[in-house]
C-alpha atoms as a PDB file:
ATOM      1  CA  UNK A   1     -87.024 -40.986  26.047  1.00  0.00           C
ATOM      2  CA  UNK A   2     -83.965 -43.112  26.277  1.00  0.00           C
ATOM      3  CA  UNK A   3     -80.828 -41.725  25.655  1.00  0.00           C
ATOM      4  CA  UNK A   4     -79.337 -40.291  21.812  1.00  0.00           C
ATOM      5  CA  UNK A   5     -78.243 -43.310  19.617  1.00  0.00           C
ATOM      6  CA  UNK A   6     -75.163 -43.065  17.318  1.00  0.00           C
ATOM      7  CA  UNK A   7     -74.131 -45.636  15.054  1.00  0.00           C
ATOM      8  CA  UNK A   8     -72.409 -46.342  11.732  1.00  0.00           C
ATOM      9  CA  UNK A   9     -74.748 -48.956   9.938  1.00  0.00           C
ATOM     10  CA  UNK A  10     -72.073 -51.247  10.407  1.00  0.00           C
ATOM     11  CA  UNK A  11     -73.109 -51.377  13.843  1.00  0.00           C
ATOM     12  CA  UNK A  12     -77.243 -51.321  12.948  1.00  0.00           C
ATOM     13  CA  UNK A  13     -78.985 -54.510  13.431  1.00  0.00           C
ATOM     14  CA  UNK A  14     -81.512 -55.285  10.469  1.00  0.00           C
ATOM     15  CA  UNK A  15     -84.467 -54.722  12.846  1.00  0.00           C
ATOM     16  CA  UNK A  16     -83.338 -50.975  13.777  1.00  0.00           C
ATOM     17  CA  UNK A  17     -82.311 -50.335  10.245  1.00  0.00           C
ATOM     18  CA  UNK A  18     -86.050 -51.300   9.288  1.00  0.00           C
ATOM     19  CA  UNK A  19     -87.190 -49.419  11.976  1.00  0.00           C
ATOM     20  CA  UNK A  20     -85.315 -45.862  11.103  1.00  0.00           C
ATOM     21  CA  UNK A  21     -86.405 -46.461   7.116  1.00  0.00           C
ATOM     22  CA  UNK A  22     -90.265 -46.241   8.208  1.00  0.00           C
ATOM     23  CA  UNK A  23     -89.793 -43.323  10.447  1.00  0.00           C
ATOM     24  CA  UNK A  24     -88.110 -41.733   7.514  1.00  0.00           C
ATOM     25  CA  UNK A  25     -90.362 -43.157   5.299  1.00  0.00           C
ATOM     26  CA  UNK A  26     -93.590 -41.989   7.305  1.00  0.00           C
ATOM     27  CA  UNK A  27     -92.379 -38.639   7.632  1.00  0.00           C
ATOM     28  CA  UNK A  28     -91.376 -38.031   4.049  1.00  0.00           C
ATOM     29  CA  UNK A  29     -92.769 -40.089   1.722  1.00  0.00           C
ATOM     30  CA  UNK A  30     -96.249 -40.625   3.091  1.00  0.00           C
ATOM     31  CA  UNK A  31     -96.861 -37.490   5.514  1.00  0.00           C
ATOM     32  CA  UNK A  32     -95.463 -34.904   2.995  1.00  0.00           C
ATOM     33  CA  UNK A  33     -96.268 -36.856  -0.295  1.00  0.00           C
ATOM     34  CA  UNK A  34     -92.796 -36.851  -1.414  1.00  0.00           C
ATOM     35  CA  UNK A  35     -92.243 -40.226  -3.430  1.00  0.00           C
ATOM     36  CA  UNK A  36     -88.647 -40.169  -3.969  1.00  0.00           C
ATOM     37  CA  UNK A  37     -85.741 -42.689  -3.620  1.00  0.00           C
ATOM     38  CA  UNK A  38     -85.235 -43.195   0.257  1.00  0.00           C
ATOM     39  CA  UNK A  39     -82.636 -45.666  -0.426  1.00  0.00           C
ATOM     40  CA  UNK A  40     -80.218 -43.560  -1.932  1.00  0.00           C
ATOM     41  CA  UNK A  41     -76.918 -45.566  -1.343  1.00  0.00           C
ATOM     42  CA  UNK A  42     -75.450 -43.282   1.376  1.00  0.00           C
ATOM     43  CA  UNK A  43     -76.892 -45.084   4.544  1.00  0.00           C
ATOM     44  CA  UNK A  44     -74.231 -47.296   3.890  1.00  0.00           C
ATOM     45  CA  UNK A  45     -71.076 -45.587   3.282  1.00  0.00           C
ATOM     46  CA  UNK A  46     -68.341 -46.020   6.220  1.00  0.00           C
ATOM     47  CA  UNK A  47     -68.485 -42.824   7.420  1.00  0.00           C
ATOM     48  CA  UNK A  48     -72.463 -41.521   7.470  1.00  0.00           C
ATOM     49  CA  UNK A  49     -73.681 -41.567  11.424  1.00  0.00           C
ATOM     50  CA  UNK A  50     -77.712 -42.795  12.206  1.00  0.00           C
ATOM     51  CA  UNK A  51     -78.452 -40.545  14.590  1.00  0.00           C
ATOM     52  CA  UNK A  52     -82.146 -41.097  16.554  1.00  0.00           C
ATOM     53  CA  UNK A  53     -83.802 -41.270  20.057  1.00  0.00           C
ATOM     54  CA  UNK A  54     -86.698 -43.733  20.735  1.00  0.00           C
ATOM     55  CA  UNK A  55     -89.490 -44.162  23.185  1.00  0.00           C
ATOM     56  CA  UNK A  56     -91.355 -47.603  24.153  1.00  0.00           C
ATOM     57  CA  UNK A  57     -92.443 -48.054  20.750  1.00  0.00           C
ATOM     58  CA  UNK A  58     -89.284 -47.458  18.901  1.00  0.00           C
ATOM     59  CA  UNK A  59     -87.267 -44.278  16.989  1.00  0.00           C
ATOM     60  CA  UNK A  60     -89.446 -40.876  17.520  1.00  0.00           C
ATOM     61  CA  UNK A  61     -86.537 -38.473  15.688  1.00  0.00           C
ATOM     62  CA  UNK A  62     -83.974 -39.275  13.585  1.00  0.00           C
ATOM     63  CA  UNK A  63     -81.087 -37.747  11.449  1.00  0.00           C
ATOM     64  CA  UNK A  64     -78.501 -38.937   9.007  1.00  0.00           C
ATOM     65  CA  UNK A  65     -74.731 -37.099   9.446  1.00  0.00           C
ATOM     66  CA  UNK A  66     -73.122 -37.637   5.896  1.00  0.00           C
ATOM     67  CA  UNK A  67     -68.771 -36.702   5.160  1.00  0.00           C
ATOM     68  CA  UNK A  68     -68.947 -34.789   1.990  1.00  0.00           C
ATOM     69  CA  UNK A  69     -66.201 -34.622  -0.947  1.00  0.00           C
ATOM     70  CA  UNK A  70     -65.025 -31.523   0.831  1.00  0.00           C
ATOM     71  CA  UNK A  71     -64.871 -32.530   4.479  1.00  0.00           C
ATOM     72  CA  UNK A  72     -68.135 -31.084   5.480  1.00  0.00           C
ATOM     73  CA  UNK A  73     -70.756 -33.237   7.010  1.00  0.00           C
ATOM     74  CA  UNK A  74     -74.111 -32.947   5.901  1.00  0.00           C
ATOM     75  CA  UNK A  75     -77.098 -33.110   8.124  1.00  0.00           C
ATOM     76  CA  UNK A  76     -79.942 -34.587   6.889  1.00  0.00           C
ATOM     77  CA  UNK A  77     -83.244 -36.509   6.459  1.00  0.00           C
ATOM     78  CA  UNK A  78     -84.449 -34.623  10.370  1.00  0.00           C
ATOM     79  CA  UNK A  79     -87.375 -36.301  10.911  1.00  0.00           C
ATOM     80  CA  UNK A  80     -89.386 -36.222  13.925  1.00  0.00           C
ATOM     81  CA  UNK A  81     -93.101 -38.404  14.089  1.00  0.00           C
ATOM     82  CA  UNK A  82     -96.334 -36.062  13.803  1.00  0.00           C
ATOM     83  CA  UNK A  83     -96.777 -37.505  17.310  1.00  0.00           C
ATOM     84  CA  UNK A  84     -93.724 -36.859  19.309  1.00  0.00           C
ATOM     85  CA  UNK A  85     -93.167 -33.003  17.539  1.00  0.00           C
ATOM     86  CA  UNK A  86     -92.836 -29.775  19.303  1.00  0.00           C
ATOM     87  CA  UNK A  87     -90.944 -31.418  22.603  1.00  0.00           C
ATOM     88  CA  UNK A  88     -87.609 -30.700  21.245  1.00  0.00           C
ATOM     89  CA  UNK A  89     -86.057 -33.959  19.924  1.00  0.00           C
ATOM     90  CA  UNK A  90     -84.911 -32.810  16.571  1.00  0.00           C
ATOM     91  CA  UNK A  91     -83.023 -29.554  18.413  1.00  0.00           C
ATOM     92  CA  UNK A  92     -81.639 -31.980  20.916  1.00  0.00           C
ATOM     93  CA  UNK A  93     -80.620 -34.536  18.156  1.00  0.00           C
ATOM     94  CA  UNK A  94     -78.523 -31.141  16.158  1.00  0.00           C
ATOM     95  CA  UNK A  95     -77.238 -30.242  19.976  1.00  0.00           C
ATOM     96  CA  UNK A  96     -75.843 -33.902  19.572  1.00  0.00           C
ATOM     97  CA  UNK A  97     -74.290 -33.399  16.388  1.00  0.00           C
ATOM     98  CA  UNK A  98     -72.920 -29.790  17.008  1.00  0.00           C
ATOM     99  CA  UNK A  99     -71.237 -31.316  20.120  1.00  0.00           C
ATOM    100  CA  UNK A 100     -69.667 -34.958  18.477  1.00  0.00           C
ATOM    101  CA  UNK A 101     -68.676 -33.282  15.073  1.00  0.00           C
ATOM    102  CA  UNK A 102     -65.721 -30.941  14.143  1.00  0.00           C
ATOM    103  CA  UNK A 103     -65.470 -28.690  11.181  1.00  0.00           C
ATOM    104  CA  UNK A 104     -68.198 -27.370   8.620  1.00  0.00           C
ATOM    105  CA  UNK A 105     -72.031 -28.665   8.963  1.00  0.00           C
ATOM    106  CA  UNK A 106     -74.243 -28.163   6.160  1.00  0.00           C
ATOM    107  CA  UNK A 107     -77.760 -29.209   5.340  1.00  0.00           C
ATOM    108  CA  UNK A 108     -80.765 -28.452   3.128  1.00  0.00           C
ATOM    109  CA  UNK A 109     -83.637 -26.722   5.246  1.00  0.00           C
ATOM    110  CA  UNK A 110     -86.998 -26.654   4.442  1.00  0.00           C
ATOM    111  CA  UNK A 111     -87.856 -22.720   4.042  1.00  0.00           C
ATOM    112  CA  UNK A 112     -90.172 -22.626   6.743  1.00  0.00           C
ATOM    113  CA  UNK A 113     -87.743 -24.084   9.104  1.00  0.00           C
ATOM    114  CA  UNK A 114     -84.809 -21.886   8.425  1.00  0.00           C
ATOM    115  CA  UNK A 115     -85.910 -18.909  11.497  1.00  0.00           C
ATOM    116  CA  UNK A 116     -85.449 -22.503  13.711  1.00  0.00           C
ATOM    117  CA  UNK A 117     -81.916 -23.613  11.977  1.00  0.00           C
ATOM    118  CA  UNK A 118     -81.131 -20.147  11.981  1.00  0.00           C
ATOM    119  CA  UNK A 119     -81.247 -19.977  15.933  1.00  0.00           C
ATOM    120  CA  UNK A 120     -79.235 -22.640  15.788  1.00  0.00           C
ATOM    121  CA  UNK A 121     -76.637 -20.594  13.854  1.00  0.00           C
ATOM    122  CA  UNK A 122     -77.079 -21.985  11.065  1.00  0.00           C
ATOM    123  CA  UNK A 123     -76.532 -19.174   8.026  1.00  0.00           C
ATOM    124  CA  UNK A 124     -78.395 -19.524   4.713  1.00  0.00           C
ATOM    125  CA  UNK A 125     -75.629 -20.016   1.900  1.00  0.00           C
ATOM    126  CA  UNK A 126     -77.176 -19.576  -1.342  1.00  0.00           C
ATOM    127  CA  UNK A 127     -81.379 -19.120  -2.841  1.00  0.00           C
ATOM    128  CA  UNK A 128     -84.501 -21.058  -2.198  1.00  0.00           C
ATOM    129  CA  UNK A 129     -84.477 -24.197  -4.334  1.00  0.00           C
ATOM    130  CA  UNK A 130     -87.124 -26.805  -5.137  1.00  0.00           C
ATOM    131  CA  UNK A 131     -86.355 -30.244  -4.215  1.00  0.00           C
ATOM    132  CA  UNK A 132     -89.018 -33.079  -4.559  1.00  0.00           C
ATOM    133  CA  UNK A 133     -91.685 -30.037  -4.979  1.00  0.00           C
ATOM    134  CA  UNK A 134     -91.052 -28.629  -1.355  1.00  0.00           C
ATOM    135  CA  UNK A 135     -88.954 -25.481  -0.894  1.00  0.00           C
ATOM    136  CA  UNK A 136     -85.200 -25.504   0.931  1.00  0.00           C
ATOM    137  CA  UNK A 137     -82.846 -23.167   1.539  1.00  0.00           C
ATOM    138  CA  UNK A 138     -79.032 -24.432   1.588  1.00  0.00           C
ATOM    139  CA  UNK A 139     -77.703 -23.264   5.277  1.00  0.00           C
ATOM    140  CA  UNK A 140     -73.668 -23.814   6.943  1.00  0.00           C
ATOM    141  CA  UNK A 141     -72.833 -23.737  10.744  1.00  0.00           C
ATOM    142  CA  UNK A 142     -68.850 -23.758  11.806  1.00  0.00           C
ATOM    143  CA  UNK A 143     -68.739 -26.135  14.469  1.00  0.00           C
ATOM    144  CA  UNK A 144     -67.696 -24.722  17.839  1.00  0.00           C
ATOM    145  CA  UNK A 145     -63.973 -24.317  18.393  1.00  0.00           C
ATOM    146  CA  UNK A 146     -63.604 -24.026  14.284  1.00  0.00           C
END
């Protein structure tokens, strides 16, 4: 594994760009039969973060770092390839984020995944809610030193 990438998409070339879509893409849309709108409009904005590692045949886990209205940065689309899961990446990708980001995280965590954000400290912060027929569970973590 090389080391964790963080960029603006300012600073993406079109060819990792393309690259980070299909991992999301594979992951979500085809994997978990989710057909929803990937492109949503956010990659862009000046202050979301592309967060991902790779190996020799490009990104193996990725996750988006969005600023909310309120200040709070949400954590999403954590995707990790069927092939490179259970060695850590995603956790090591959040480590990243904990470490580089101040204030309030939240995210959206698929139910069966909240024991593994929870151990992350990661606190639930409202019900179970469908979204794109899969349940999630709306979680918050205080960064350290907030």
């Amino acid at each position: 594994m090389t080391a964790i990438h963080d960029h603006r998409f300012r600073d993406l070339d079109p060819t990792t760009f393309h690259d980070l879509l299909k991992l999301r893409i594979d992951v979500f849309v085809v994997e978990q039969e989710c057909p929803y709108a990937e492109l949503d409009g956010r990659d862009t904005e000046p202050g979301t973060r592309h967060v991902w590692l790779d190996d020799t045949s490009g990104p193996v886990a990725y996750l988006r770092v969005l600023i909310e209205l309120d200040g709070s940065h949400r954590i999403g689309r954590v995707a990790t390839l069927a092939a490179a899961r259970g060695n850590g990446l995603a956790g090591g990708l959040l480590d990243h984020v904990h470490a580089t980001t101040p204030g309030r995280l939240v995210l959206d965590a698929q139910t069966h995944l909240v024991p593994w954000y929870t151990s992350l400290g990661y606190l639930p912060t409202g019900g179970e809610f469908l979204e794109d027929g899969i349940a999630h569970v709306p979680m918050a973590r205080q960064a350290a030193g907030d």
